[in-house]
N, C-alpha and C. Protein backbone atom coordinates (compact mmCIF):
# COMPACT_ATOMS: atom_id res chain seq x y z
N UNK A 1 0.83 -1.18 0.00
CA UNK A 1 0.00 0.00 0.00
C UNK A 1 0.87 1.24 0.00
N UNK A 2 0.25 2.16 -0.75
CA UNK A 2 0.83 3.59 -0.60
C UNK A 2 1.06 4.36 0.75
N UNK A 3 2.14 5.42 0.75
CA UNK A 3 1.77 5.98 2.47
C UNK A 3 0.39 6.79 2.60
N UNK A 4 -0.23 7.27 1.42
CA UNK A 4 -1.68 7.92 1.68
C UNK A 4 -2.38 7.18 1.79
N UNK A 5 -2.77 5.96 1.04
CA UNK A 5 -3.91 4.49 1.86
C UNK A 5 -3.20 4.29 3.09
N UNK A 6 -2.19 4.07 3.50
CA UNK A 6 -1.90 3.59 4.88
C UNK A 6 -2.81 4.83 6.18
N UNK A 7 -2.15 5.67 5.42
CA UNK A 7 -2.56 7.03 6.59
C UNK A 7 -4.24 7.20 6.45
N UNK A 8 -4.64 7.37 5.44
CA UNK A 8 -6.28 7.24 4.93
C UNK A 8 -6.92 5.90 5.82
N UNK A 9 -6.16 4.88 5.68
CA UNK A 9 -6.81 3.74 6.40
C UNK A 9 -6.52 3.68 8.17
N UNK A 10 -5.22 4.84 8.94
CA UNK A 10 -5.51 4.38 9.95
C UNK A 10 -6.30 5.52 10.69
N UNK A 11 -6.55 6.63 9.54
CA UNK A 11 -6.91 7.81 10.13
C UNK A 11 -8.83 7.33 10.39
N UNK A 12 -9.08 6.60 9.17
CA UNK A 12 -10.54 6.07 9.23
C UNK A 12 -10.78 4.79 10.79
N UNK A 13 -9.68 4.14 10.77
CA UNK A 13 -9.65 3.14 11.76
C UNK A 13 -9.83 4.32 13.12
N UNK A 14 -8.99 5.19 13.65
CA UNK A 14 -8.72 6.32 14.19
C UNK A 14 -10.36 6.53 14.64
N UNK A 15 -11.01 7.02 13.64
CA UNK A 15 -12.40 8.21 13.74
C UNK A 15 -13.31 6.93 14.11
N UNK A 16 -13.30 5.44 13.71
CA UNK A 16 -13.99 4.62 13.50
C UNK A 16 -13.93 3.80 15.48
N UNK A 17 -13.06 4.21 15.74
CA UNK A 17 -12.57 3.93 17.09
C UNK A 17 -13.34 5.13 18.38
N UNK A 18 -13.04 6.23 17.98
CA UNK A 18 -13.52 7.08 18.53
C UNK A 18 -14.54 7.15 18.74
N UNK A 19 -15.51 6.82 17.43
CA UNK A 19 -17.01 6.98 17.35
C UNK A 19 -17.57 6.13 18.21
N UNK A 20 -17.13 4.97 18.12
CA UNK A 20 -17.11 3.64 19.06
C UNK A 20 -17.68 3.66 19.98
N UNK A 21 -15.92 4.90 20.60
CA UNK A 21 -16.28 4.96 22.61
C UNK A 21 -16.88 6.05 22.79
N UNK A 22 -17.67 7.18 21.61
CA UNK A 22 -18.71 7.93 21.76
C UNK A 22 -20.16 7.70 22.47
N UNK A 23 -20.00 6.92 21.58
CA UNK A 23 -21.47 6.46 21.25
C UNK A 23 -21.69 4.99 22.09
N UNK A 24 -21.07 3.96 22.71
CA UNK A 24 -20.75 3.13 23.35
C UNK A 24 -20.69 1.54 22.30
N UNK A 25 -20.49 1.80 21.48
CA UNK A 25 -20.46 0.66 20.46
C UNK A 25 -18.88 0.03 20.06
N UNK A 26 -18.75 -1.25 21.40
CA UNK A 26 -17.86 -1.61 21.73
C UNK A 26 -17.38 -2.54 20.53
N UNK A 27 -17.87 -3.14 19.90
CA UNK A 27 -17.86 -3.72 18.44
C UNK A 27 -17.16 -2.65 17.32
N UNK A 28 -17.68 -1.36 17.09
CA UNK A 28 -17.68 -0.68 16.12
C UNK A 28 -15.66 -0.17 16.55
N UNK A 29 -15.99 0.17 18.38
CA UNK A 29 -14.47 0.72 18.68
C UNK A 29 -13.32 -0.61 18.53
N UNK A 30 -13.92 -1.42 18.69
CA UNK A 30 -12.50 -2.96 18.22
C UNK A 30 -12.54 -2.95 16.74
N UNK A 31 -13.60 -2.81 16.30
CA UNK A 31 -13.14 -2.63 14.47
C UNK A 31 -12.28 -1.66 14.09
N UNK A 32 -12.57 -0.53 14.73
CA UNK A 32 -11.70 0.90 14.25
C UNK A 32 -10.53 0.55 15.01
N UNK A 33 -10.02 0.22 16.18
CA UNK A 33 -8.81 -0.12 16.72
C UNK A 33 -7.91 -1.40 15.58
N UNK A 34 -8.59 -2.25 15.28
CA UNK A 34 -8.02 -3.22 14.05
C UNK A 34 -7.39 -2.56 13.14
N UNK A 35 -8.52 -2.02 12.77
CA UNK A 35 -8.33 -0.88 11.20
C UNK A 35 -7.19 0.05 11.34
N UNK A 36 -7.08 0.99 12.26
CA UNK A 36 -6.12 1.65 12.79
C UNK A 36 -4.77 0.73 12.52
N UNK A 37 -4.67 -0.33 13.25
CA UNK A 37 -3.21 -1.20 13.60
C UNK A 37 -3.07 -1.74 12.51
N UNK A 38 -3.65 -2.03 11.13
CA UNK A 38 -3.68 -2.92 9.95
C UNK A 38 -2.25 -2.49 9.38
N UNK A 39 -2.25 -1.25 9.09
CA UNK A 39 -1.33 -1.10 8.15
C UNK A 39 -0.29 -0.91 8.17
N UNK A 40 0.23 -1.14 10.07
CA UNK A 40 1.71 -1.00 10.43
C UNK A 40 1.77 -2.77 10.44
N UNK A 41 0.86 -3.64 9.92
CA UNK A 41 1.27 -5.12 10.06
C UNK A 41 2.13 -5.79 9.00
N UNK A 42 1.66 -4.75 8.15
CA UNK A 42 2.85 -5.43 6.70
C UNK A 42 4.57 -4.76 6.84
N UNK A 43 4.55 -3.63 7.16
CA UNK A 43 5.77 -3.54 7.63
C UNK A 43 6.58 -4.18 8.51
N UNK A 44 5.74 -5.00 8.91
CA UNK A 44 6.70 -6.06 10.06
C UNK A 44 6.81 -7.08 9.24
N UNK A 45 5.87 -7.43 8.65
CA UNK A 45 5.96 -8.68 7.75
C UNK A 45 7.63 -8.89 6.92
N UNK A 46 7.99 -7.48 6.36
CA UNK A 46 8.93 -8.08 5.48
C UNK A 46 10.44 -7.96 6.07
N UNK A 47 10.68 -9.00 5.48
CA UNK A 47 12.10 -9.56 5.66
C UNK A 47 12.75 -8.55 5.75
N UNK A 48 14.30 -8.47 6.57
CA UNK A 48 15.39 -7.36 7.18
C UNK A 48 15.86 -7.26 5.99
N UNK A 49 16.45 -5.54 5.55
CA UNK A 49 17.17 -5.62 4.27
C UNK A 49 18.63 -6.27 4.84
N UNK A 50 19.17 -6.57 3.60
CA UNK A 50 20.25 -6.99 3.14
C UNK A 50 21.26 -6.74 2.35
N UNK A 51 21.95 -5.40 2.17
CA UNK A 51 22.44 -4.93 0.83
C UNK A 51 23.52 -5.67 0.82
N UNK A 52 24.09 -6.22 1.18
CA UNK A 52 24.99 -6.82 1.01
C UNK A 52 24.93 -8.95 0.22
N UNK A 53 23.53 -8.85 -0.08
CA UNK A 53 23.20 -10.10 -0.48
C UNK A 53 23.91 -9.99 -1.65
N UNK A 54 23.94 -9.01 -2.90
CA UNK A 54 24.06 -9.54 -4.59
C UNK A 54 25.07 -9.44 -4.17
N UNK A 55 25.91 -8.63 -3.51
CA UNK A 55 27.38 -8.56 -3.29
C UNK A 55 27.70 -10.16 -3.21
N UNK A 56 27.42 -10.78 -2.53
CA UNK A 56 28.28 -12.06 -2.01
C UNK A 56 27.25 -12.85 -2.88
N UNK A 57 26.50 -12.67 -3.70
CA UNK A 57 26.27 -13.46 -4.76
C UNK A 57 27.09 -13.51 -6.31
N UNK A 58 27.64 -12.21 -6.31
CA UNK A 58 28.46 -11.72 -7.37
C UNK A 58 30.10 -12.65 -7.19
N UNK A 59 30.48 -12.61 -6.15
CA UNK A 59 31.69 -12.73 -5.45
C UNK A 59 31.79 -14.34 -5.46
């Protein structure tokens, strides 16, 4: 994802959370808390860089 869908998606997760514990809709605030945390999950996902991999593939 782009950094504007990321930010678009945790800013909606964000408002979607809030509204939640407004209004007392404890369902709606764990969805928006999900939504919020989604898009820092793929950044963990990927593998540590390595610049030094083609190097010692070249070599």
């Amino acid at each position: 994802m782009s950094k504007a869908k990321d930010l678009r998606q945790r800013l909606v997760g964000k408002a979607k959370q809030a509204v939640g514990e407004i209004i007392g809709d404890q369902a709606l605030h764990d969805n928006g808390k999900a939504e919020a945390d989604r898009p820092n999950n793929h950044y963990e996902e990927r593998p540590p860089l390595n610049p030094l991999k083609k190097l010692r593939q070249l070599t």
